[in-house]
Structure formats: structure tokens, C-alpha cells
Protein backbone atom coordinates (compact mmCIF):
# COMPACT_ATOMS: atom_id res chain seq x y z
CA UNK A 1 53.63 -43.59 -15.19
CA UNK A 2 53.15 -47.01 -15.89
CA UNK A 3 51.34 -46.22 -19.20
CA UNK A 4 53.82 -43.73 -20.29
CA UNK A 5 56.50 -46.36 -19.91
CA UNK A 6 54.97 -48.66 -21.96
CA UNK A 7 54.14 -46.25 -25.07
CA UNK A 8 57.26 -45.67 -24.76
CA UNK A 9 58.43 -49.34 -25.47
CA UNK A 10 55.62 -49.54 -28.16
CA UNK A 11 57.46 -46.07 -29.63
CA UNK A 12 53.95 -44.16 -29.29
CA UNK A 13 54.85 -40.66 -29.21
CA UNK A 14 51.99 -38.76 -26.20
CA UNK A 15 51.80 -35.25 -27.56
CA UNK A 16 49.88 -34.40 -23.94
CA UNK A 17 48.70 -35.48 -21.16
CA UNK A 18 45.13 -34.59 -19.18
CA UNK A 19 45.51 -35.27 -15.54
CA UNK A 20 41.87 -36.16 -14.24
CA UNK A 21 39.93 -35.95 -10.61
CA UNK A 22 42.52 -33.50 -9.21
CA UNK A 23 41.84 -32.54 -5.51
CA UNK A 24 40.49 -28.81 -6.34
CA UNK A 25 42.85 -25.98 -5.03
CA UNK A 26 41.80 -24.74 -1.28
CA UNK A 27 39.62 -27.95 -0.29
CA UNK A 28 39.80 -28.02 3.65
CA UNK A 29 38.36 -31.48 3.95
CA UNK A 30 40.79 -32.64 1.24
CA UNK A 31 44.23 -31.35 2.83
CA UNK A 32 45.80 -34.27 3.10
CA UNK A 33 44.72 -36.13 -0.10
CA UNK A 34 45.77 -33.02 -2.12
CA UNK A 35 49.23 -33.12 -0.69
CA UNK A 36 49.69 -37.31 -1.51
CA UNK A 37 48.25 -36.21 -4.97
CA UNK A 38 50.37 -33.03 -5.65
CA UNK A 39 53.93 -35.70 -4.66
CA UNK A 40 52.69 -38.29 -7.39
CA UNK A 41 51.80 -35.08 -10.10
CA UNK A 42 55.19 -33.72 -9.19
CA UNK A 43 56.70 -37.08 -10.10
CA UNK A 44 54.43 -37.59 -13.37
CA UNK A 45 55.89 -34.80 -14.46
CA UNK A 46 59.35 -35.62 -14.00
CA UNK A 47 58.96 -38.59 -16.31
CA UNK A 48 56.39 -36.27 -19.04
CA UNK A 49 57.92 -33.07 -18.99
CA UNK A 50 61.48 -34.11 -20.64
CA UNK A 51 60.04 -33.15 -23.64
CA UNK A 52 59.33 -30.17 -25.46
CA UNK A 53 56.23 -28.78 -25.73
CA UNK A 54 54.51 -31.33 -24.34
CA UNK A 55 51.56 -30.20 -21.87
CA UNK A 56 50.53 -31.97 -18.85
CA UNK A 57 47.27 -30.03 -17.85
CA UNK A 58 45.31 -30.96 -14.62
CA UNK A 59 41.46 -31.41 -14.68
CA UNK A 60 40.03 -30.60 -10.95
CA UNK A 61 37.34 -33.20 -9.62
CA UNK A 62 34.26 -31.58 -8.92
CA UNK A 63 30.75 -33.28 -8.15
CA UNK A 64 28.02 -34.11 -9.47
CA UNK A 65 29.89 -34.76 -12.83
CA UNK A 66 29.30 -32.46 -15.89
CA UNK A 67 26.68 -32.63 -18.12
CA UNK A 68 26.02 -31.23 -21.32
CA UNK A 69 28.13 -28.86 -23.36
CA UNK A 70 27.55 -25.98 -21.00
CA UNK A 71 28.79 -27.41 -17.76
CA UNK A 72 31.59 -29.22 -19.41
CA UNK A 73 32.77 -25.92 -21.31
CA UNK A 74 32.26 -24.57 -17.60
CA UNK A 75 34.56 -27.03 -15.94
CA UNK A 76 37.09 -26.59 -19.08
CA UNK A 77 37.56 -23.17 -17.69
CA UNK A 78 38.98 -24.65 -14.86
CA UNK A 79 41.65 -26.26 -16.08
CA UNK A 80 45.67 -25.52 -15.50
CA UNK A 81 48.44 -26.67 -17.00
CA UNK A 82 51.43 -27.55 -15.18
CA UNK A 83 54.67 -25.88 -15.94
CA UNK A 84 58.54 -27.22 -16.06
CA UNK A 85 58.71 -25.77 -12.78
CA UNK A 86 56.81 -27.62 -11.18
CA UNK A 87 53.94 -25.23 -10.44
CA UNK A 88 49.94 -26.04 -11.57
């Protein structure tokens, strides 16, 4: 949010925004980190979404990291955007 704010002071237009490391859907162990993380997407996207046509999209975190063009087109398939209403 902090970023955001200050493009917006520097009048940088953000035509999107990627959303890194989040807490994959359905992770037992990660319950209650997914729940702090979904409150501070929720309010990311109250200050990105005003916009139109501007896409947050969410990246999950998975381990090991990606490697090579396979795995990373892979983990590209995993990727959501996150709509107006507030749903990934």
C-alpha cells in the first residue's frame, strides 16, 4: 500500500499489480496465516481496485521455487486474479 501511495504522489500510473507468496488455497498448516493474509489482500484491493481495468492477480507460494521455463509456465497456471468483489 505504501508503494502504491507513493506512485501515486510521483503520478506513476500501475496498470497491474502481481500479488506474490500467497498462502495456497486449502493449506491446513497455514489456516491462520491465510486468513491475516486474505484481511491485508482485501484491503490492497480497496486502495488498487478504484480503477478500471486494472488487475490485481495473486501468485500462490509454493516450494522449492520454480525453475526453468517449464515449472514457471506451470506455476503461471496457477494464478487468479482478484475481482471487484472481493473474491480471488
Amino acid at each position: 500500500e505504501r508503494l502504491l501511495a507513493e506512485l501515486d504522489a510521483l503520478s506513476i500510473p500501475v496498470a497491474g499489480l502481481l500479488v506474490n507468496a500467497i498462502t495456497p488455497p486449502g493449506c491446513a498448516r497455514c489456516r491462520r496465516a491465510g486468513a491475516r493474509e486474505e484481511k491485508q489482500v482485501r484491503a490492497l484491493a480497496r486502495r488498487f481496485l478504484t480503477g478500471t481495468g486494472r488487475p490485481m492477480i495473486l501468485a500462490p507460494m509454493i516450494s522449492p521455487e520454480p525453475r526453468g521455463v517449464r515449472a514457471l509456465r506451470d506455476w503461471g497456471t496457477t494464478w487468479r486474479r482478484f475481482d471487484r468483489a472481493g473474491r480471488p
